[in-house]
N, C-alpha and C. Protein backbone atom coordinates (compact mmCIF):
# COMPACT_ATOMS: atom_id res chain seq x y z
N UNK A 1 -16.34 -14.56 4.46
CA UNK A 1 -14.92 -14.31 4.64
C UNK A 1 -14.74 -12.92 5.22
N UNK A 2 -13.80 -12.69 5.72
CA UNK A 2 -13.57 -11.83 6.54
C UNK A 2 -11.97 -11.01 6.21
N UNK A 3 -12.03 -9.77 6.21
CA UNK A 3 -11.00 -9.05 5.60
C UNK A 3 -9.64 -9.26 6.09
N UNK A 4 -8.25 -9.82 5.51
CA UNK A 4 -6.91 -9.87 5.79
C UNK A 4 -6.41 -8.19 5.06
N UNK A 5 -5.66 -7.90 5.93
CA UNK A 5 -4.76 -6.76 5.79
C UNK A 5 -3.22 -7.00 5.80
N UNK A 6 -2.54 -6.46 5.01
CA UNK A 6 -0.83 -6.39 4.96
C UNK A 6 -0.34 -5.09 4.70
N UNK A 7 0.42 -4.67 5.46
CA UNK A 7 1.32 -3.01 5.36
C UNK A 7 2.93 -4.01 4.97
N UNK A 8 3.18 -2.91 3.86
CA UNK A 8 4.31 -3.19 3.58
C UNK A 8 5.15 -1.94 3.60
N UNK A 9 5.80 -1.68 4.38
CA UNK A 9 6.97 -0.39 4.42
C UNK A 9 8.16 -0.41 4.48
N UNK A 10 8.92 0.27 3.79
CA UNK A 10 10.44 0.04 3.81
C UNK A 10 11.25 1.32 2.87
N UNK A 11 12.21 1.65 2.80
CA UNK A 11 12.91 2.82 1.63
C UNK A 11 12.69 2.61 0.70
N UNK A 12 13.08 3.78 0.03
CA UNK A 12 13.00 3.76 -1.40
C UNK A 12 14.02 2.27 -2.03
N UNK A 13 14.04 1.39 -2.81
CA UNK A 13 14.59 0.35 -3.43
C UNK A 13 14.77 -0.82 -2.42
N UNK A 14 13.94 -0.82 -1.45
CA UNK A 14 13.95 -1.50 -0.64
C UNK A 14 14.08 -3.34 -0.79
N UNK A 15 12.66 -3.43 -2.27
CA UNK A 15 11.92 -4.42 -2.11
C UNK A 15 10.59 -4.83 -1.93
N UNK A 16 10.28 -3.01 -1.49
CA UNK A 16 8.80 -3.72 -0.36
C UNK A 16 7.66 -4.09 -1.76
N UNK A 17 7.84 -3.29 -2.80
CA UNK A 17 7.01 -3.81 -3.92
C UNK A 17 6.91 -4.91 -4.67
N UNK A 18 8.14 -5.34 -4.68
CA UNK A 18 8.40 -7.04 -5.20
C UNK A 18 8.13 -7.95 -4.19
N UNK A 19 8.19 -7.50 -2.95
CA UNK A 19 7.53 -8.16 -2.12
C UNK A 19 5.93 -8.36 -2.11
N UNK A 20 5.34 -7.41 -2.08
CA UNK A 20 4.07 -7.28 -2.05
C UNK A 20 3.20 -7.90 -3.32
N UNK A 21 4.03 -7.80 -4.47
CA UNK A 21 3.12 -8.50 -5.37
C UNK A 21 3.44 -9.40 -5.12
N UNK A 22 4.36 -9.95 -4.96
CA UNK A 22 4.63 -11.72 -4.50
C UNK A 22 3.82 -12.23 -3.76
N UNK A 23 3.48 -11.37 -2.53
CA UNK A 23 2.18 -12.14 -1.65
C UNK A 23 1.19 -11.85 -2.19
N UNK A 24 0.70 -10.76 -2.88
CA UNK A 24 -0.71 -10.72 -3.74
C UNK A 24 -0.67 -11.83 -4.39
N UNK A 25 0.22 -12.30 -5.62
CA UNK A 25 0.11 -13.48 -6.24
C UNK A 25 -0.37 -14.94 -5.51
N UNK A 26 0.41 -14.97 -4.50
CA UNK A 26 0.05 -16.07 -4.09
C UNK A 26 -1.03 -16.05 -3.24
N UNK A 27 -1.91 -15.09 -3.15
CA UNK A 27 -3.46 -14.42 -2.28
C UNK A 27 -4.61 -15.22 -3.25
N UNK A 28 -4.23 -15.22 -4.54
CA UNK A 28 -5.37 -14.95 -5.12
C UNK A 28 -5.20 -14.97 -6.46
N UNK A 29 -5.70 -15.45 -7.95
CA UNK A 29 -5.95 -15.59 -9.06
C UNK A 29 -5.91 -14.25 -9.88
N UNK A 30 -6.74 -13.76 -9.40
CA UNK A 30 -6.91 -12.33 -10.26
C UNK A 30 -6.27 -10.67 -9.80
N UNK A 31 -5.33 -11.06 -8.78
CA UNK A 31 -5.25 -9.77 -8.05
C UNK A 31 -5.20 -8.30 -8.85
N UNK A 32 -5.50 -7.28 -8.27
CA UNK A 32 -6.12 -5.88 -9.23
C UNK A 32 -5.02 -5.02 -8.04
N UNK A 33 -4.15 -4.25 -9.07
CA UNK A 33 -2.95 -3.49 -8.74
C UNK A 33 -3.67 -1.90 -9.15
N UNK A 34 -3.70 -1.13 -7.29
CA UNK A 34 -4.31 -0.06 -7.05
C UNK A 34 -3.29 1.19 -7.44
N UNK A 35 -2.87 1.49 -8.48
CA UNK A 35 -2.04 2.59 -8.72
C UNK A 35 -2.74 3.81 -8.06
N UNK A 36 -1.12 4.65 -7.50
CA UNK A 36 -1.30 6.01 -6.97
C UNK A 36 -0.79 7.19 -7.54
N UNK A 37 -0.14 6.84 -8.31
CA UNK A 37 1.15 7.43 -8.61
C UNK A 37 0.85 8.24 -10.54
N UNK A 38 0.48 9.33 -9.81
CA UNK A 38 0.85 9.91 -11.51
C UNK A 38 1.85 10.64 -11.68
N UNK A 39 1.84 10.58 -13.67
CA UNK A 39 3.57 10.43 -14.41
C UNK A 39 3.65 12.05 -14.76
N UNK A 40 3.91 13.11 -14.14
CA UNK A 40 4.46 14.06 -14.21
C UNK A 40 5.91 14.34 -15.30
N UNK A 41 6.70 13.20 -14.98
CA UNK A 41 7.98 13.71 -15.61
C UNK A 41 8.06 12.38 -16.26
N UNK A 42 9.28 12.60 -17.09
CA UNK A 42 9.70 11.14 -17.80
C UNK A 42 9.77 10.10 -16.77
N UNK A 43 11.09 10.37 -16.29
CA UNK A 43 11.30 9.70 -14.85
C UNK A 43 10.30 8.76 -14.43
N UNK A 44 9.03 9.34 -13.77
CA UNK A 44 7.78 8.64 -13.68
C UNK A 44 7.33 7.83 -14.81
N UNK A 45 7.20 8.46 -15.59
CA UNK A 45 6.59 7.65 -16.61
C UNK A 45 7.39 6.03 -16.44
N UNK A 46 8.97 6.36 -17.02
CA UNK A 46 9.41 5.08 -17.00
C UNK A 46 9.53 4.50 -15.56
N UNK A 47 9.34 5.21 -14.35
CA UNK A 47 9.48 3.98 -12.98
C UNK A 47 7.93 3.38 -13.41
N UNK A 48 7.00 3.94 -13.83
CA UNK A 48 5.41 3.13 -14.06
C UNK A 48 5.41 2.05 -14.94
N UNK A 49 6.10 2.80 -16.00
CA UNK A 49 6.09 1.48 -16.99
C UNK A 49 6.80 0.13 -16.49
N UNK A 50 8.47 0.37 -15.91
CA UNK A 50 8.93 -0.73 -15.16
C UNK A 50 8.11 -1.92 -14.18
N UNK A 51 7.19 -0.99 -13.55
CA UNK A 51 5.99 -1.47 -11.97
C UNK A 51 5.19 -1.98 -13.95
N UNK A 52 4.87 -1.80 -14.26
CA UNK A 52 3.44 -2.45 -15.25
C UNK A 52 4.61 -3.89 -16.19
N UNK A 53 5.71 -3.48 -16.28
CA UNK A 53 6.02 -4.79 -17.04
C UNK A 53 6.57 -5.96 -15.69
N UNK A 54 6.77 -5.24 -14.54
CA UNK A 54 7.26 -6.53 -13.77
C UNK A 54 5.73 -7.50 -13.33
N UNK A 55 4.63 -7.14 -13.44
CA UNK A 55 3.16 -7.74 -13.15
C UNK A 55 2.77 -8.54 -14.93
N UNK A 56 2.19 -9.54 -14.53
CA UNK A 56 1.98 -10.60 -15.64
C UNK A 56 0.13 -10.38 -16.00
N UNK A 57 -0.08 -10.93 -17.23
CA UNK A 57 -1.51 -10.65 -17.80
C UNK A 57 -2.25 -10.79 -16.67
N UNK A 58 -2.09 -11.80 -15.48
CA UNK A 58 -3.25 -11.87 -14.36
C UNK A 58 -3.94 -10.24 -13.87
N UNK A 59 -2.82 -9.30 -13.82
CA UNK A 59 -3.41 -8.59 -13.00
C UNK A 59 -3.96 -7.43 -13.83
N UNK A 60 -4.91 -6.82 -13.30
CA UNK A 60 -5.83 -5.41 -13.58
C UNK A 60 -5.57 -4.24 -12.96
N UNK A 61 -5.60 -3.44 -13.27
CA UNK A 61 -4.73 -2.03 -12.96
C UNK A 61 -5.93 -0.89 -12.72
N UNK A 62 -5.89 -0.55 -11.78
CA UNK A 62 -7.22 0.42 -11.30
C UNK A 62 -6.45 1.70 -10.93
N UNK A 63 -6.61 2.83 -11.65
CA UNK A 63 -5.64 3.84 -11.42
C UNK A 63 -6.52 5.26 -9.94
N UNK A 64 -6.02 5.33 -9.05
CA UNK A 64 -6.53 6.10 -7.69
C UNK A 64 -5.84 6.82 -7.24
N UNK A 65 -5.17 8.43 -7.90
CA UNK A 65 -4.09 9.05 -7.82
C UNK A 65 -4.89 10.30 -6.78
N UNK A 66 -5.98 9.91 -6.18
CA UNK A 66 -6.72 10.84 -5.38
C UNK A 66 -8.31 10.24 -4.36
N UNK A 67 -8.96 9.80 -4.84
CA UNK A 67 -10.15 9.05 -4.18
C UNK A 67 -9.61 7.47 -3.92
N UNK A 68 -8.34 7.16 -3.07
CA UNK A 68 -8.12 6.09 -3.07
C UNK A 68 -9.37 5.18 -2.03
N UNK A 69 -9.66 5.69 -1.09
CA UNK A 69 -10.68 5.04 -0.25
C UNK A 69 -12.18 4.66 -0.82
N UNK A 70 -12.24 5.41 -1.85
CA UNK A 70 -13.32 5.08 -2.97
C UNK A 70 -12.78 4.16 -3.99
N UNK A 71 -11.64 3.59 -4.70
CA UNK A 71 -11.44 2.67 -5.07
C UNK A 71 -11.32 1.58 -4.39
N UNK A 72 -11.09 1.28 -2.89
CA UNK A 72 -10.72 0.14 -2.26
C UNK A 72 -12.49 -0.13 -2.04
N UNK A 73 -13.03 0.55 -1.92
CA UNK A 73 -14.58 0.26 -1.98
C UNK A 73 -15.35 -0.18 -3.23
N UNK A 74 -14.88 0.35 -4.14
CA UNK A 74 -15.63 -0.43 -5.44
C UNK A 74 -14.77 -1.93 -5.56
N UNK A 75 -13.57 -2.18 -4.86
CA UNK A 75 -13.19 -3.02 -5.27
C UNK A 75 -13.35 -4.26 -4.34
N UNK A 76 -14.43 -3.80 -3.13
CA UNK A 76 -14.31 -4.99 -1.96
C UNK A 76 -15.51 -5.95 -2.23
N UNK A 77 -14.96 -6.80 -1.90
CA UNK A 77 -15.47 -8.96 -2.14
C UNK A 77 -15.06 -9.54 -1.58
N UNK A 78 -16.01 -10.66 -1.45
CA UNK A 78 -14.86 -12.12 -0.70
C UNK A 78 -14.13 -12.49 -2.23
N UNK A 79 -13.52 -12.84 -1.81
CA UNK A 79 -11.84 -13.26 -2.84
C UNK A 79 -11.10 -12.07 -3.52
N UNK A 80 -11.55 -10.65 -3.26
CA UNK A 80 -10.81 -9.64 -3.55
C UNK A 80 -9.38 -9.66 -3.19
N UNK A 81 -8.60 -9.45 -4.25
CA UNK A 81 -7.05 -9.54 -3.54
C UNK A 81 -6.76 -7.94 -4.21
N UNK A 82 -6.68 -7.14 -3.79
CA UNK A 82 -5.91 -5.97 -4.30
C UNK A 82 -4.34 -5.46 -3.42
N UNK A 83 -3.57 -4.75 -4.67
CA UNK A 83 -2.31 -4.18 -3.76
C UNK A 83 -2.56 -2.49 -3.93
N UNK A 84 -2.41 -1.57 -3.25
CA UNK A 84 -2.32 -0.68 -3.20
C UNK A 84 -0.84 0.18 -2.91
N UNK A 85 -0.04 0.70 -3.94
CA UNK A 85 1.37 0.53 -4.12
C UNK A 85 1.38 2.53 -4.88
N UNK A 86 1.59 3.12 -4.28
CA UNK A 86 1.67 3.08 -2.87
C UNK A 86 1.14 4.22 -2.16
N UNK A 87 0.80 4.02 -0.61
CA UNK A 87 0.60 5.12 0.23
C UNK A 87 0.90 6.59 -0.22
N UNK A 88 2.57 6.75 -0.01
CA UNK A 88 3.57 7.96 0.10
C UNK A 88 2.90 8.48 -0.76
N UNK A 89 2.81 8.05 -2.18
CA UNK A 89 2.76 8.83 -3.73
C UNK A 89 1.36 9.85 -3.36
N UNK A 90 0.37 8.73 -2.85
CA UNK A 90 -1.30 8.74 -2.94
C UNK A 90 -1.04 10.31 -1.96
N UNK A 91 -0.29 10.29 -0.55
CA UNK A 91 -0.40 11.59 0.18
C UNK A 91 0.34 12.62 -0.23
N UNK A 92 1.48 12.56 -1.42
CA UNK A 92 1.61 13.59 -1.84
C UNK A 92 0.62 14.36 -2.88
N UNK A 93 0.16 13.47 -3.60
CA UNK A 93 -0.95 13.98 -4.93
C UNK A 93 -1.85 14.89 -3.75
N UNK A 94 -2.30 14.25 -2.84
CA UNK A 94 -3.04 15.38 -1.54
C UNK A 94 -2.71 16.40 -1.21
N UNK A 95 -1.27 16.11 -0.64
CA UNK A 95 -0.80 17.56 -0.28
C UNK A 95 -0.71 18.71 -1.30
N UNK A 96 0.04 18.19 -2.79
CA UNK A 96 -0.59 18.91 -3.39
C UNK A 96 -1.15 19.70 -4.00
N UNK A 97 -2.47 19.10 -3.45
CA UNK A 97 -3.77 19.49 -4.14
C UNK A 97 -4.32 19.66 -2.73
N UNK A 98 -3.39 20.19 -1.81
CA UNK A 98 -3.87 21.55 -0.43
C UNK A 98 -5.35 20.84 -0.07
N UNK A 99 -5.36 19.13 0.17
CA UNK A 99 -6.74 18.34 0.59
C UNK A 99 -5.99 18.27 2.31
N UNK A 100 -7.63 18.01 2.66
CA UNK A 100 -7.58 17.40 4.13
C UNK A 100 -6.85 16.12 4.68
N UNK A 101 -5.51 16.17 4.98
CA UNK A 101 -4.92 14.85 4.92
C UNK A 101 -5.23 14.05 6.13
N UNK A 102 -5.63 14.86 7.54
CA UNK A 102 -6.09 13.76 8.20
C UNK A 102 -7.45 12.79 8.11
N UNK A 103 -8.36 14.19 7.32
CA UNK A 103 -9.56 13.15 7.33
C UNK A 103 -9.28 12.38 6.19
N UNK A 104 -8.94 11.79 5.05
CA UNK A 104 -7.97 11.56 3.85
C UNK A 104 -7.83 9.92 4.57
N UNK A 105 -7.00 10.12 6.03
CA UNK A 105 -6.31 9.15 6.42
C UNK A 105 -7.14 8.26 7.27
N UNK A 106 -8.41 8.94 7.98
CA UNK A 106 -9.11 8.63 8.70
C UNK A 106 -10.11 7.35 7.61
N UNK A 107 -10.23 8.41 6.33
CA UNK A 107 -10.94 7.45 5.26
C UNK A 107 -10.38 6.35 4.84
N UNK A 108 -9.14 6.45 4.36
CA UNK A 108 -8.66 5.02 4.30
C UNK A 108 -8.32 4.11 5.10
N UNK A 109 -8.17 4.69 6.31
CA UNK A 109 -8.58 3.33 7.35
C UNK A 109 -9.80 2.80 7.35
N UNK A 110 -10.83 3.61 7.56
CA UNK A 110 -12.20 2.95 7.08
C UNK A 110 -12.40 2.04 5.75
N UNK A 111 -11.87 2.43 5.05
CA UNK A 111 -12.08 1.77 3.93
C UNK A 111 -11.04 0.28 4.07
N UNK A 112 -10.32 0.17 4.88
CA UNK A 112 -9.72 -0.96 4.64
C UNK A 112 -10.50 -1.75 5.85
N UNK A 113 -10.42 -1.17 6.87
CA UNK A 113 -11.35 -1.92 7.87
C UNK A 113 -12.66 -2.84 7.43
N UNK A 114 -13.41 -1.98 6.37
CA UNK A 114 -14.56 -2.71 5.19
C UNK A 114 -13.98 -3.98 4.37
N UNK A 115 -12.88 -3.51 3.75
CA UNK A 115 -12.45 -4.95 3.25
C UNK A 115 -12.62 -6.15 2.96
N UNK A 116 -13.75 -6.53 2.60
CA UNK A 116 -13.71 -7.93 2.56
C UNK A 116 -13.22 -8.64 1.36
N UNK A 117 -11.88 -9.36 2.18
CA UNK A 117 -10.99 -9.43 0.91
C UNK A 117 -9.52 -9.67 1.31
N UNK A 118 -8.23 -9.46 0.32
CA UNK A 118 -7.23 -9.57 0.78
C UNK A 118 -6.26 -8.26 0.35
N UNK A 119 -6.13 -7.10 1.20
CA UNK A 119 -5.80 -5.69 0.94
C UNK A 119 -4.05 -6.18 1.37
N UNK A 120 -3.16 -5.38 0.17
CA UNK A 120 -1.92 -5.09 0.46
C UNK A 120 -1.60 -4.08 0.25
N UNK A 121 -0.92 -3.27 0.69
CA UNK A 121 -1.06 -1.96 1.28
C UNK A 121 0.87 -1.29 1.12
N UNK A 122 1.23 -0.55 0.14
CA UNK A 122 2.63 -0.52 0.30
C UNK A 122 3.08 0.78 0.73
N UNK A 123 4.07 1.56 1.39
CA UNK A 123 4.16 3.02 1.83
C UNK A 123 5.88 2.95 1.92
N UNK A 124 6.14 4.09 1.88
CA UNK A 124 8.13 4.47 2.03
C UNK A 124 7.76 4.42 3.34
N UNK A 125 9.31 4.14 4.04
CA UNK A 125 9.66 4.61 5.39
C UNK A 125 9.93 6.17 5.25
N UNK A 126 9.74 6.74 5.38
CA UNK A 126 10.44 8.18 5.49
C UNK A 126 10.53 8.84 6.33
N UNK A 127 10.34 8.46 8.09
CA UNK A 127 10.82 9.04 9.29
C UNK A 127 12.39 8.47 9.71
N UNK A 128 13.17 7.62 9.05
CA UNK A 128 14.94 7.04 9.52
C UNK A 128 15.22 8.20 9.56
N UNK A 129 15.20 9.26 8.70
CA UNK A 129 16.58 9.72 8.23
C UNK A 129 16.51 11.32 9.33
N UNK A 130 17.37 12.36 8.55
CA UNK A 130 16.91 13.59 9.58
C UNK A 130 16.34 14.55 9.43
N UNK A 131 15.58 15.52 9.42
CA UNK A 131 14.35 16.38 9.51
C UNK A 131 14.54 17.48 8.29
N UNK A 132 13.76 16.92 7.12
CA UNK A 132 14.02 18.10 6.33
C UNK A 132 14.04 19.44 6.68
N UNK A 133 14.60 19.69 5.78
CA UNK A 133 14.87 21.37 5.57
C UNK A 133 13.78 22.26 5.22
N UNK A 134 12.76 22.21 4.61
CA UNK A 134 11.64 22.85 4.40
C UNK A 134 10.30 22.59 5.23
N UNK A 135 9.71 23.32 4.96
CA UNK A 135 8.18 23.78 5.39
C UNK A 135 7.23 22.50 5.11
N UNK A 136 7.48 22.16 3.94
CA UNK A 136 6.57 21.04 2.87
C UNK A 136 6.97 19.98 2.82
N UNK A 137 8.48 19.85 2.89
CA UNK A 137 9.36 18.27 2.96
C UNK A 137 8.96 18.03 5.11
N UNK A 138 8.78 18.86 5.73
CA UNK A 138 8.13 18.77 7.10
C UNK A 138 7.40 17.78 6.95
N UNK A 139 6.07 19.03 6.70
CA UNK A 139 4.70 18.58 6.94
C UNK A 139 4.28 17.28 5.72
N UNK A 140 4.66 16.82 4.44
CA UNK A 140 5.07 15.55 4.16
C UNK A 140 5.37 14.62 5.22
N UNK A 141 6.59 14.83 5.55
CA UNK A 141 7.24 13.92 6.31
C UNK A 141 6.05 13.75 8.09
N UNK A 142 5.51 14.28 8.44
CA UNK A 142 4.91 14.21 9.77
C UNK A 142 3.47 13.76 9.11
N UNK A 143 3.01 14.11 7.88
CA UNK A 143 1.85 13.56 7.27
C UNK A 143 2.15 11.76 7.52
N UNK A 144 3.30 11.64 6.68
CA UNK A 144 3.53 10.22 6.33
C UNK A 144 3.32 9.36 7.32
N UNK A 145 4.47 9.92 8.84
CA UNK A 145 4.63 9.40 9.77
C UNK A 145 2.86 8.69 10.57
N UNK A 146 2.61 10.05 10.54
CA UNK A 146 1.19 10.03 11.15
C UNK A 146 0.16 8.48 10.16
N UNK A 147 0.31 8.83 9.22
CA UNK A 147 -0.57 7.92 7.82
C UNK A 147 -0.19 6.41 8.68
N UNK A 148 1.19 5.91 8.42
CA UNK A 148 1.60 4.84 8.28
C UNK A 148 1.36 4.26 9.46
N UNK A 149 1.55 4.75 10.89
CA UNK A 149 1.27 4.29 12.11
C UNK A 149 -0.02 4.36 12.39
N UNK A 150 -1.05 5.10 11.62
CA UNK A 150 -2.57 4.77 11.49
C UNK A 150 -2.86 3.62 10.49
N UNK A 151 -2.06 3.42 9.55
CA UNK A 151 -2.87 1.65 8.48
C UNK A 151 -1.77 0.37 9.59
N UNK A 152 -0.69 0.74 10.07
CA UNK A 152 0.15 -0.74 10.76
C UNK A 152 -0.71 -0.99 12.06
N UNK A 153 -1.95 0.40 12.65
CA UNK A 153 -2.08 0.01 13.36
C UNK A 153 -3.52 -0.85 13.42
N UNK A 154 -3.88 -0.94 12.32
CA UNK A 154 -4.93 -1.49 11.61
C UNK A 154 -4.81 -2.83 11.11
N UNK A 155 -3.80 -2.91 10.52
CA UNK A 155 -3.25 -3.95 9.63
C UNK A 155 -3.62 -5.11 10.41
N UNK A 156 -3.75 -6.52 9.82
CA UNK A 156 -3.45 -7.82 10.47
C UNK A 156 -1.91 -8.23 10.59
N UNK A 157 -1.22 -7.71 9.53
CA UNK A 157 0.34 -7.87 9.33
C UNK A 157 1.06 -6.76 8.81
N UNK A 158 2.28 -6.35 9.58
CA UNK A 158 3.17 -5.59 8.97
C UNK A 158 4.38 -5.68 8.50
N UNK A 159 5.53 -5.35 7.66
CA UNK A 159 6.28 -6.44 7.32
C UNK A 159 7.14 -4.84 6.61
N UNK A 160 8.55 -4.99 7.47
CA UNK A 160 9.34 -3.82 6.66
C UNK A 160 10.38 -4.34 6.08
N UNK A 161 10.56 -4.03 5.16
CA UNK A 161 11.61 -4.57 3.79
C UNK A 161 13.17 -3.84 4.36
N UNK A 162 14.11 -4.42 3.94
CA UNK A 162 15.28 -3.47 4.16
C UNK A 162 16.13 -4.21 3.32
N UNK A 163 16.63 -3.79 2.44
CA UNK A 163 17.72 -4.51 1.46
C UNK A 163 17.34 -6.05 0.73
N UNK A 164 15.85 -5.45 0.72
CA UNK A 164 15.25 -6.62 0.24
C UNK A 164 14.65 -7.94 1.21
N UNK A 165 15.21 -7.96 2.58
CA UNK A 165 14.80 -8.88 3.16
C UNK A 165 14.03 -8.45 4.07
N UNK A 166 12.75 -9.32 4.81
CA UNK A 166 11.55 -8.87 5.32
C UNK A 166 11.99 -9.26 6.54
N UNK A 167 11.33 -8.10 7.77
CA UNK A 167 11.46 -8.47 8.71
C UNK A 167 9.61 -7.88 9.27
N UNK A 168 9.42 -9.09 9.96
CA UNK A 168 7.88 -8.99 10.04
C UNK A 168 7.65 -8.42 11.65
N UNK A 169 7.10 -6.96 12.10
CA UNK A 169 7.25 -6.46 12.86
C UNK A 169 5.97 -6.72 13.14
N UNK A 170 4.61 -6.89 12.42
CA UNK A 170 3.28 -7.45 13.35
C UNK A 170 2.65 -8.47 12.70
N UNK A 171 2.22 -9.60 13.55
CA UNK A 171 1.82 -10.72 12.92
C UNK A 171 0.57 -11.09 12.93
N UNK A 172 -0.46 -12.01 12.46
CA UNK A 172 -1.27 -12.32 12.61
C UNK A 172 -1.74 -13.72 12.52
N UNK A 173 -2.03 -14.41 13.27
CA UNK A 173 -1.80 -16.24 12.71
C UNK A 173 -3.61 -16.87 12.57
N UNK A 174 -4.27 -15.57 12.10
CA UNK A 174 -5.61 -16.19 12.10
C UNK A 174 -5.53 -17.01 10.72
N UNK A 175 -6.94 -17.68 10.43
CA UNK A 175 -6.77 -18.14 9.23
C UNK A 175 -6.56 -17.04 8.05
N UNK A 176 -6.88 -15.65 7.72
CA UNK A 176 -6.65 -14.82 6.42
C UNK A 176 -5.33 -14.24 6.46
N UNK A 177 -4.80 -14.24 7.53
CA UNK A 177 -3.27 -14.05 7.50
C UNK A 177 -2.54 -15.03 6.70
N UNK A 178 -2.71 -16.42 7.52
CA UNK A 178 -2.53 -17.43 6.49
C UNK A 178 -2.08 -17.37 5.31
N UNK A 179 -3.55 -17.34 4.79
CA UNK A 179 -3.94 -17.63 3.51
C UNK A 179 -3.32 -16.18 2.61
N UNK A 180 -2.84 -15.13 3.36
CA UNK A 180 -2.36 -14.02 2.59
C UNK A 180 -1.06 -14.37 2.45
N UNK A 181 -0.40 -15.29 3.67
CA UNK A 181 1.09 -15.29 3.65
C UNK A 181 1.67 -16.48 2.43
N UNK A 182 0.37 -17.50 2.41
CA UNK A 182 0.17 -18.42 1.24
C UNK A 182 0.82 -19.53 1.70
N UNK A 183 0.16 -19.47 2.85
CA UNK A 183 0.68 -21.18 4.11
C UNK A 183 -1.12 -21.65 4.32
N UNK A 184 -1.36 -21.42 3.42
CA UNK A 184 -2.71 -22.41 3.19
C UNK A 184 -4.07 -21.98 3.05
N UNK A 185 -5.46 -22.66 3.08
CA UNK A 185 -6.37 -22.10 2.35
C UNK A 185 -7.30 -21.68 3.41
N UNK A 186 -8.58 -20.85 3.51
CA UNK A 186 -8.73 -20.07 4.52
C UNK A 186 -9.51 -21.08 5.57
């Protein structure tokens, strides 16, 4: 088997996460939910806990708030279904922690390119709006930009959420696209 890819991007409350486990679910039996995101404030805490009660006993929780390209590697197989939820969080814990974000980005393309398996992949939009005001909300924001147009351009499928409804901006109609979109078996 041969690796399917999905980018899911869209705003904050978009959808793109209820989306994405929805197609993980229907990927695969056991899918394993790639957390990025550590709980600094309450706030966090409870958006984590919310993301852990909307997922059912199937799934396994692999926490990667920094070596994410080293978790998508311990976790690659044929019938691997993982979601990786999300991007944004994973490149701020980088920034930071003052790491190399292009080579960072260079790695997790590699690492998904390896894949063998069914990778979903979730990130904010955060180039709509207009050019922050700081130094750090910048270079964030041109990090992100840069990140996201390096995994869509990788991806087999890309798919941006907006008020909840998907609009699928790159497609793929091989058989693991398919079988990711859950229009049949590979």
């Amino acid at each position: 088997m041969s690796g399917s890819s999905l980018f899911v991007i869209g705003g904050a409350r978009s959808g793109k996460s209820r989306y994405a486990q929805t197609r993980a679910e229907m990927a695969g039996d056991l899918p394993v939910f790639v957390a990025t995101a550590e709980a600094f404030d309450d706030e966090m805490k409870d958006r984590i806990a919310r993301h852990r009660a909307d997922r059912d006993a199937r799934w396994r929780t692999v926490e990667a708030p920094h070596d994410l390209s080293g978790a998508i590697d311990a976790l690659n197989g044929d019938g691997a279904v993982i979601l990786v939820d999300c991007l944004t969080l994973w490149l701020s814990n980088l920034l930071l922690a003052d790491a190399d974000l292009a080579r960072a980005g260079e790695e997790l393309c590699d690492a998904i390119r390896r894949f063998q398996g069914v990778i979903i992949l979730v990130s904010n939009e955060v180039g709509m709006g207009g050019v922050p005001g700081n130094a750090l909300a910048r270079r964030f924001g041109d990090a992100a930009g840069r990140l996201n147009q390096s995994v869509a351009a990788i991806a087999d499928e890309v798919v941006l959420l907006a008020a909840g409804l998907p609009l699928i901006l790159k497609a793929d109609t091989s058989a693991a696209a398919r079988h990711v979109q859950g229009r049949g078996p590979l």
